[in-house]
C-alpha atoms as a PDB file:
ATOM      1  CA  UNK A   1      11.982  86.084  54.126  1.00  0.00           C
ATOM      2  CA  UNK A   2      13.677  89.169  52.685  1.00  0.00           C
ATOM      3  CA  UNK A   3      16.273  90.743  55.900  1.00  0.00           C
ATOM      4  CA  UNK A   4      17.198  94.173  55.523  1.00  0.00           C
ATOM      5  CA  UNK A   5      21.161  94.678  56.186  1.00  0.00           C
ATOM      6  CA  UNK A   6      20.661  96.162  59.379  1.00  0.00           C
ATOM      7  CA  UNK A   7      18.778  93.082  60.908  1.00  0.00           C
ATOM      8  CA  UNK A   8      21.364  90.772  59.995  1.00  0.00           C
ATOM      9  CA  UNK A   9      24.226  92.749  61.629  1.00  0.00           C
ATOM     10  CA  UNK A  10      21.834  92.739  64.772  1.00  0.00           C
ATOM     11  CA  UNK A  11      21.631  88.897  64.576  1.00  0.00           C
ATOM     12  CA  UNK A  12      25.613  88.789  63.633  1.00  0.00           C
ATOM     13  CA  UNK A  13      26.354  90.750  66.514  1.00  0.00           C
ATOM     14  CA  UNK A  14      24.067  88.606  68.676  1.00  0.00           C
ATOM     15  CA  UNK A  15      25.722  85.316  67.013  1.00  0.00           C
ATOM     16  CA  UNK A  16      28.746  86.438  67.460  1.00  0.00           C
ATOM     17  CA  UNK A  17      28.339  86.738  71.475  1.00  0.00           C
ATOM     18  CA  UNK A  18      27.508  82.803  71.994  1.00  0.00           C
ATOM     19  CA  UNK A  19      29.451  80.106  73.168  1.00  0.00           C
ATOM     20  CA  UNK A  20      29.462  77.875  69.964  1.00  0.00           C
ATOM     21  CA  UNK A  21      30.578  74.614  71.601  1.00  0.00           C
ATOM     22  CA  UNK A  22      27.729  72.865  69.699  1.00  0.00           C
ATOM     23  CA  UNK A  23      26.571  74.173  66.045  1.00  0.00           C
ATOM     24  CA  UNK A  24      23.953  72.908  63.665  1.00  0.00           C
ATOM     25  CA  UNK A  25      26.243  72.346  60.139  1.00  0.00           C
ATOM     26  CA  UNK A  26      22.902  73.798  58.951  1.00  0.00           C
ATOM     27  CA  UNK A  27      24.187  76.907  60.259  1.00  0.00           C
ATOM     28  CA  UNK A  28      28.250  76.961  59.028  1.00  0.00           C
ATOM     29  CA  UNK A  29      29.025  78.612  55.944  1.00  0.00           C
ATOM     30  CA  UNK A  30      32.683  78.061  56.015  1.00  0.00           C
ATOM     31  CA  UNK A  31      35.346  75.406  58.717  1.00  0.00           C
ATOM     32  CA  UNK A  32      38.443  77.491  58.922  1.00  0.00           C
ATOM     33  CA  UNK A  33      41.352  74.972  59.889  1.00  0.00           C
ATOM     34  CA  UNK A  34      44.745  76.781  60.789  1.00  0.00           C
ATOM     35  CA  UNK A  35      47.733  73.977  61.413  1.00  0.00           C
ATOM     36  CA  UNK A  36      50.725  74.170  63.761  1.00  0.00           C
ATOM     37  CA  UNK A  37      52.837  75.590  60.655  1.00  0.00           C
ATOM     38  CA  UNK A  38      50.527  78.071  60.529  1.00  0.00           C
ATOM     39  CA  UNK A  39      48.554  77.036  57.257  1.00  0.00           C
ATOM     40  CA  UNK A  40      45.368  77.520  56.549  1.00  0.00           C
ATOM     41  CA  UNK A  41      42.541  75.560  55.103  1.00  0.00           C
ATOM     42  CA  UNK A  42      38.996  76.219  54.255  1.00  0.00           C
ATOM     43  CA  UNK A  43      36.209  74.211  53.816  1.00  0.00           C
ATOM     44  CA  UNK A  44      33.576  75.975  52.249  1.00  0.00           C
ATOM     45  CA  UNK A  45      30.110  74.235  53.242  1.00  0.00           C
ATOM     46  CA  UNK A  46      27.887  77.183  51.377  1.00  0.00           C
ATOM     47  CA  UNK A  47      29.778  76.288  48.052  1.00  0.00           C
ATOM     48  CA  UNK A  48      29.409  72.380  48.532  1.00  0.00           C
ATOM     49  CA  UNK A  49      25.497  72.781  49.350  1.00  0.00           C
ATOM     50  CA  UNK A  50      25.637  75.078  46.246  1.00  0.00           C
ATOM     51  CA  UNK A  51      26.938  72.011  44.185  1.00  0.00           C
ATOM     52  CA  UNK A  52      23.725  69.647  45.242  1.00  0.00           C
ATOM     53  CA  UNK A  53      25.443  67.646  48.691  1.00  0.00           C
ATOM     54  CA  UNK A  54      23.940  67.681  51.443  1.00  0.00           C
ATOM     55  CA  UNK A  55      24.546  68.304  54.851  1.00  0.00           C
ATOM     56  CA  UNK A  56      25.420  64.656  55.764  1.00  0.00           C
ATOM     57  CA  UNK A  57      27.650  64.550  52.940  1.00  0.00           C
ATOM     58  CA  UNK A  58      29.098  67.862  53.864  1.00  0.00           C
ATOM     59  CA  UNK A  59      29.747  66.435  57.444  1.00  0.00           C
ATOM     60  CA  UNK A  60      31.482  63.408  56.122  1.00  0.00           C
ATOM     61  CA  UNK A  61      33.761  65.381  54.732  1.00  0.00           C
ATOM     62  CA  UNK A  62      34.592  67.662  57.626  1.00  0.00           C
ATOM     63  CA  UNK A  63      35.320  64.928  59.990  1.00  0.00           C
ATOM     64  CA  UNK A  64      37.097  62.816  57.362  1.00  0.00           C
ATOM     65  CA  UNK A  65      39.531  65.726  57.013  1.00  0.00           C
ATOM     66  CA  UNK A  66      39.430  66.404  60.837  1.00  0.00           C
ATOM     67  CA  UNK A  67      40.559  62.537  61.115  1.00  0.00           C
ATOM     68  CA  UNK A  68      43.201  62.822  58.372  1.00  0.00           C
ATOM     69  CA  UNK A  69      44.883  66.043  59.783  1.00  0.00           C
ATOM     70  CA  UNK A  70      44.495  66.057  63.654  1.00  0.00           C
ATOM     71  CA  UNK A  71      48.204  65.712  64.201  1.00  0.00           C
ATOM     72  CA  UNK A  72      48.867  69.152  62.450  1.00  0.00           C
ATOM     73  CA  UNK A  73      45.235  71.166  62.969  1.00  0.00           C
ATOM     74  CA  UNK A  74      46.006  73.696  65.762  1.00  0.00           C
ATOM     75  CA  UNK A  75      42.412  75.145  65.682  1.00  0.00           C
ATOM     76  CA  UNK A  76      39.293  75.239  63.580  1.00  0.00           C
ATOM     77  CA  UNK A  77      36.757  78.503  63.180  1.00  0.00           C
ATOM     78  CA  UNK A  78      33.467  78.500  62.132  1.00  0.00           C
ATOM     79  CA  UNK A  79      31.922  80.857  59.800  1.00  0.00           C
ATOM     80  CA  UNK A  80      28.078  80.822  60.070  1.00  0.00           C
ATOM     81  CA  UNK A  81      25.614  81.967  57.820  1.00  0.00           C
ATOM     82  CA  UNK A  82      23.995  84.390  59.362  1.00  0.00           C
ATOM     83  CA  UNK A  83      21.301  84.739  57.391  1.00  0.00           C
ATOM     84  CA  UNK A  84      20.340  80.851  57.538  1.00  0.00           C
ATOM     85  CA  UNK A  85      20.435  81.380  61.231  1.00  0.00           C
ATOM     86  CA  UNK A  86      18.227  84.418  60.921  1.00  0.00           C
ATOM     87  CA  UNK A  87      16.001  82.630  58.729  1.00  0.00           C
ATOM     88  CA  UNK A  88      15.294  79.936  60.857  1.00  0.00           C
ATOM     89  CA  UNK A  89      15.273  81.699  64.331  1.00  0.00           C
ATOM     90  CA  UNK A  90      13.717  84.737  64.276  1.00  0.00           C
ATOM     91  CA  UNK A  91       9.964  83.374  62.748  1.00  0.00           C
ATOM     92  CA  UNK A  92      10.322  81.226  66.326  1.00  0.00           C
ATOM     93  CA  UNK A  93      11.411  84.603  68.366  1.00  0.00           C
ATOM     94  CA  UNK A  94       8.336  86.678  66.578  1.00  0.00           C
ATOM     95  CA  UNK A  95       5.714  83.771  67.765  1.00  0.00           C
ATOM     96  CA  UNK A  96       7.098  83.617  71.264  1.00  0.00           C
ATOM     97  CA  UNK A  97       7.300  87.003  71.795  1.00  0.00           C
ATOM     98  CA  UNK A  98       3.625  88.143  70.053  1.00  0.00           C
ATOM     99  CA  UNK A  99       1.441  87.738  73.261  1.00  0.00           C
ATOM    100  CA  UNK A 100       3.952  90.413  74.978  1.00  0.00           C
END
């Protein structure tokens, strides 16, 4: 599905108003990790699905370093690929809404 520029910054500005408590990985381009010494790490999901893993893999990884680092992570940001979420969504939101 081919989403003109203006579409997506709909959806990112309609993303970007949710609570994300609870995201599919399906969904995260990037895990942004800042520590209490105020370093920063990034784990870059879209370049590891890029490289053939897959999102179990991927998720491994992200709680392995979660486990590894908790002492020192002060918070953690998600970056989500708002096109996937696009994508995915709107066909669903264009069914529902077709009989209006």
């Amino acid at each position: 599905m081919l989403l003109t520029e203006d579409f997506l910054e709909r959806w990112d500005n309609l993303v970007g108003e949710v609570d994300k408590h609870h995201i599919p990985i399906d969904f995260v381009k990037k895990v942004v990790f800042r520590t209490i010494e105020k370093r920063q790490k990034t784990i870059n999901l879209e370049r590891l699905r890029n490289q053939g893993l897959k999102n179990d893999s991927i998720e491994l990884i992200v709680e392995e370093y979660i486990k590894s680092n908790e002492s020192v992570i002060h918070s953690m940001e998600f970056v989500l690929d708002i096109q996937s979420v696009a994508n995915t969504i709107q066909p669903e939101t264009d069914r529902l809404l077709k009989d209006m």
